[in-house]
Protein backbone atom coordinates (compact mmCIF):
# COMPACT_ATOMS: atom_id res chain seq x y z
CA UNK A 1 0.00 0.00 0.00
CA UNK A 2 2.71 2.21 0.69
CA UNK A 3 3.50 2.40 -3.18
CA UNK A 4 -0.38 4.02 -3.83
CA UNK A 5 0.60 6.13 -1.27
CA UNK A 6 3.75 7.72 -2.33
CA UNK A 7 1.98 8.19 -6.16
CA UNK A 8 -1.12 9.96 -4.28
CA UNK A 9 1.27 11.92 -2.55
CA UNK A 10 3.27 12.77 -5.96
CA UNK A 11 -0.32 13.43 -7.57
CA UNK A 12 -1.02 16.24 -4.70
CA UNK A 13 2.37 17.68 -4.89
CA UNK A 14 1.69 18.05 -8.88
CA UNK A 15 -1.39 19.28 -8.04
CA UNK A 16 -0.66 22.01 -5.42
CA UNK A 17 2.57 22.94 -7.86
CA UNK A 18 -0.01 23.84 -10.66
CA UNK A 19 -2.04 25.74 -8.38
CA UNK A 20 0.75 27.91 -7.38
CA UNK A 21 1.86 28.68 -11.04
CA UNK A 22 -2.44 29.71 -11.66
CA UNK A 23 -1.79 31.57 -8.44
CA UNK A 24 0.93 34.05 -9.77
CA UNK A 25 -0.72 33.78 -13.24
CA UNK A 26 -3.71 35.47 -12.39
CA UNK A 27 -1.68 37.95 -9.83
CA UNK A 28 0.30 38.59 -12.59
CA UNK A 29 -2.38 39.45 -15.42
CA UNK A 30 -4.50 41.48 -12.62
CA UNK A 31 -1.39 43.93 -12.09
CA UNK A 32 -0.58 43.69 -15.91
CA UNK A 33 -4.37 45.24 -16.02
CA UNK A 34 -3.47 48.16 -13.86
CA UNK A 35 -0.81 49.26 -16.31
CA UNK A 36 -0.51 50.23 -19.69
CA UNK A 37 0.99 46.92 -21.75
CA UNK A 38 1.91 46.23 -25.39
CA UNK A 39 -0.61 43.61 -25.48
CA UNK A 40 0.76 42.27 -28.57
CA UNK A 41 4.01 40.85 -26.59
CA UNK A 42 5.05 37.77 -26.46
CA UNK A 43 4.65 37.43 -22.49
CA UNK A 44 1.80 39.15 -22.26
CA UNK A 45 0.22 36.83 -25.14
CA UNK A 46 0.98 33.91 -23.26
CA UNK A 47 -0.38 35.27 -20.18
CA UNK A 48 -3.57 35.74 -21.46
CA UNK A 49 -3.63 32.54 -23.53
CA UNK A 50 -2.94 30.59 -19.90
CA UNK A 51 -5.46 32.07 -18.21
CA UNK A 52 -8.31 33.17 -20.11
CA UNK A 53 -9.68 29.71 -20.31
CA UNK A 54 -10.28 29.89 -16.61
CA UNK A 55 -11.68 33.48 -16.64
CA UNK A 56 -13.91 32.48 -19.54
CA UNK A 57 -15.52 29.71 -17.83
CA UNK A 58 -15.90 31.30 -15.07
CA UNK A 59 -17.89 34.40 -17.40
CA UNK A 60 -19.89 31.54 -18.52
CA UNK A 61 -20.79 30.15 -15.30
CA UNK A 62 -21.84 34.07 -13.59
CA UNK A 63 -23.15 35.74 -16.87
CA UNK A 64 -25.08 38.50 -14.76
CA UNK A 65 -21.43 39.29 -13.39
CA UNK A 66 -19.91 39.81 -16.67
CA UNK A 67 -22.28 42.84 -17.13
CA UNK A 68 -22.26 44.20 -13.97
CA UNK A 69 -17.85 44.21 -13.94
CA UNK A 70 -18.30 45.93 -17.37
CA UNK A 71 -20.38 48.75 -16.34
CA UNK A 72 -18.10 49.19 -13.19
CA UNK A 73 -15.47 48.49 -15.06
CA UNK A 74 -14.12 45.83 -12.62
CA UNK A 75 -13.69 42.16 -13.36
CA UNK A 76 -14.44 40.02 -10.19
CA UNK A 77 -13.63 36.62 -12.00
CA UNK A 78 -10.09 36.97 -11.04
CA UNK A 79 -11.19 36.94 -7.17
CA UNK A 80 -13.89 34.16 -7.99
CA UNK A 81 -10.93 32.38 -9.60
CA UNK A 82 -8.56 32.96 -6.46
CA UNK A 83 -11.50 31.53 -4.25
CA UNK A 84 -11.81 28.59 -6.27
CA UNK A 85 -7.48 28.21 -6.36
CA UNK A 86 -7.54 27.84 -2.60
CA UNK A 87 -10.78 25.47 -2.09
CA UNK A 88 -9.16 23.16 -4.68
CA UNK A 89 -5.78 23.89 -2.34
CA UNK A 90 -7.61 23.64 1.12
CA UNK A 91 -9.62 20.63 0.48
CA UNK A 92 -9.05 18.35 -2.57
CA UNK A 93 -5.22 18.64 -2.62
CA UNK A 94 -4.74 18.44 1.35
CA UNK A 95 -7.30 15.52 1.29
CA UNK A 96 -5.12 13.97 -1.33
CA UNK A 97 -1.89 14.21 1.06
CA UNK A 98 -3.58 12.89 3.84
CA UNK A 99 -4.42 9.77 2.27
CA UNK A 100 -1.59 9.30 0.93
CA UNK A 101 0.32 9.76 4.21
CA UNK A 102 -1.92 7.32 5.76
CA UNK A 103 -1.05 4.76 3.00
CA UNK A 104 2.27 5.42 3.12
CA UNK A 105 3.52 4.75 6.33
């Protein structure tokens, strides 16, 4: 058992290593908002490529949110986002550890 263990654990610490890069992703592209870009760089393109998938879905899920940021002119998908970032975190990715640490002796 210890083996199922150890690959939980190694599926976690993937896990919680991809939530830290979406993390400073989205920290990054909210100050990148704040100031004036070249939004046809290279980085910046990227940026946006990685995480407007997530902010997307998220405008999908909470349409009535999507016009409300507009006429405010604040998007609150990147804070939705964050929330959802730290339940994954708090409660699928520490559940994962803890079963694997009870597997793994």
């Amino acid at each position: 058992m210890f083996i199922l263990g150890n690959l939980i654990i190694a599926i976690a610490t993937l896990l919680r290593i991809a939530v830290t890069v979406a993390y400073w992703l989205l920290i990054i592209r909210v100050v990148l908002s704040w100031v004036p870009v070249n939004k046809e760089h290279q980085l910046v393109v990227l940026l946006y490529n990685l995480t407007d998938p997530v902010l997307e879905y998220l405008h999908r899920i909470v349409p009535s949110l999507r016009t409300y940021s507009s006429s405010i002119g604040f998007d609150f998908m990147p804070i939705i986002a964050f929330f959802a970032l730290f339940f994954v975190d708090r409660f699928l990715i520490e559940s994962l550890f803890d079963l694997g640490h009870m597997l793994a002796p």
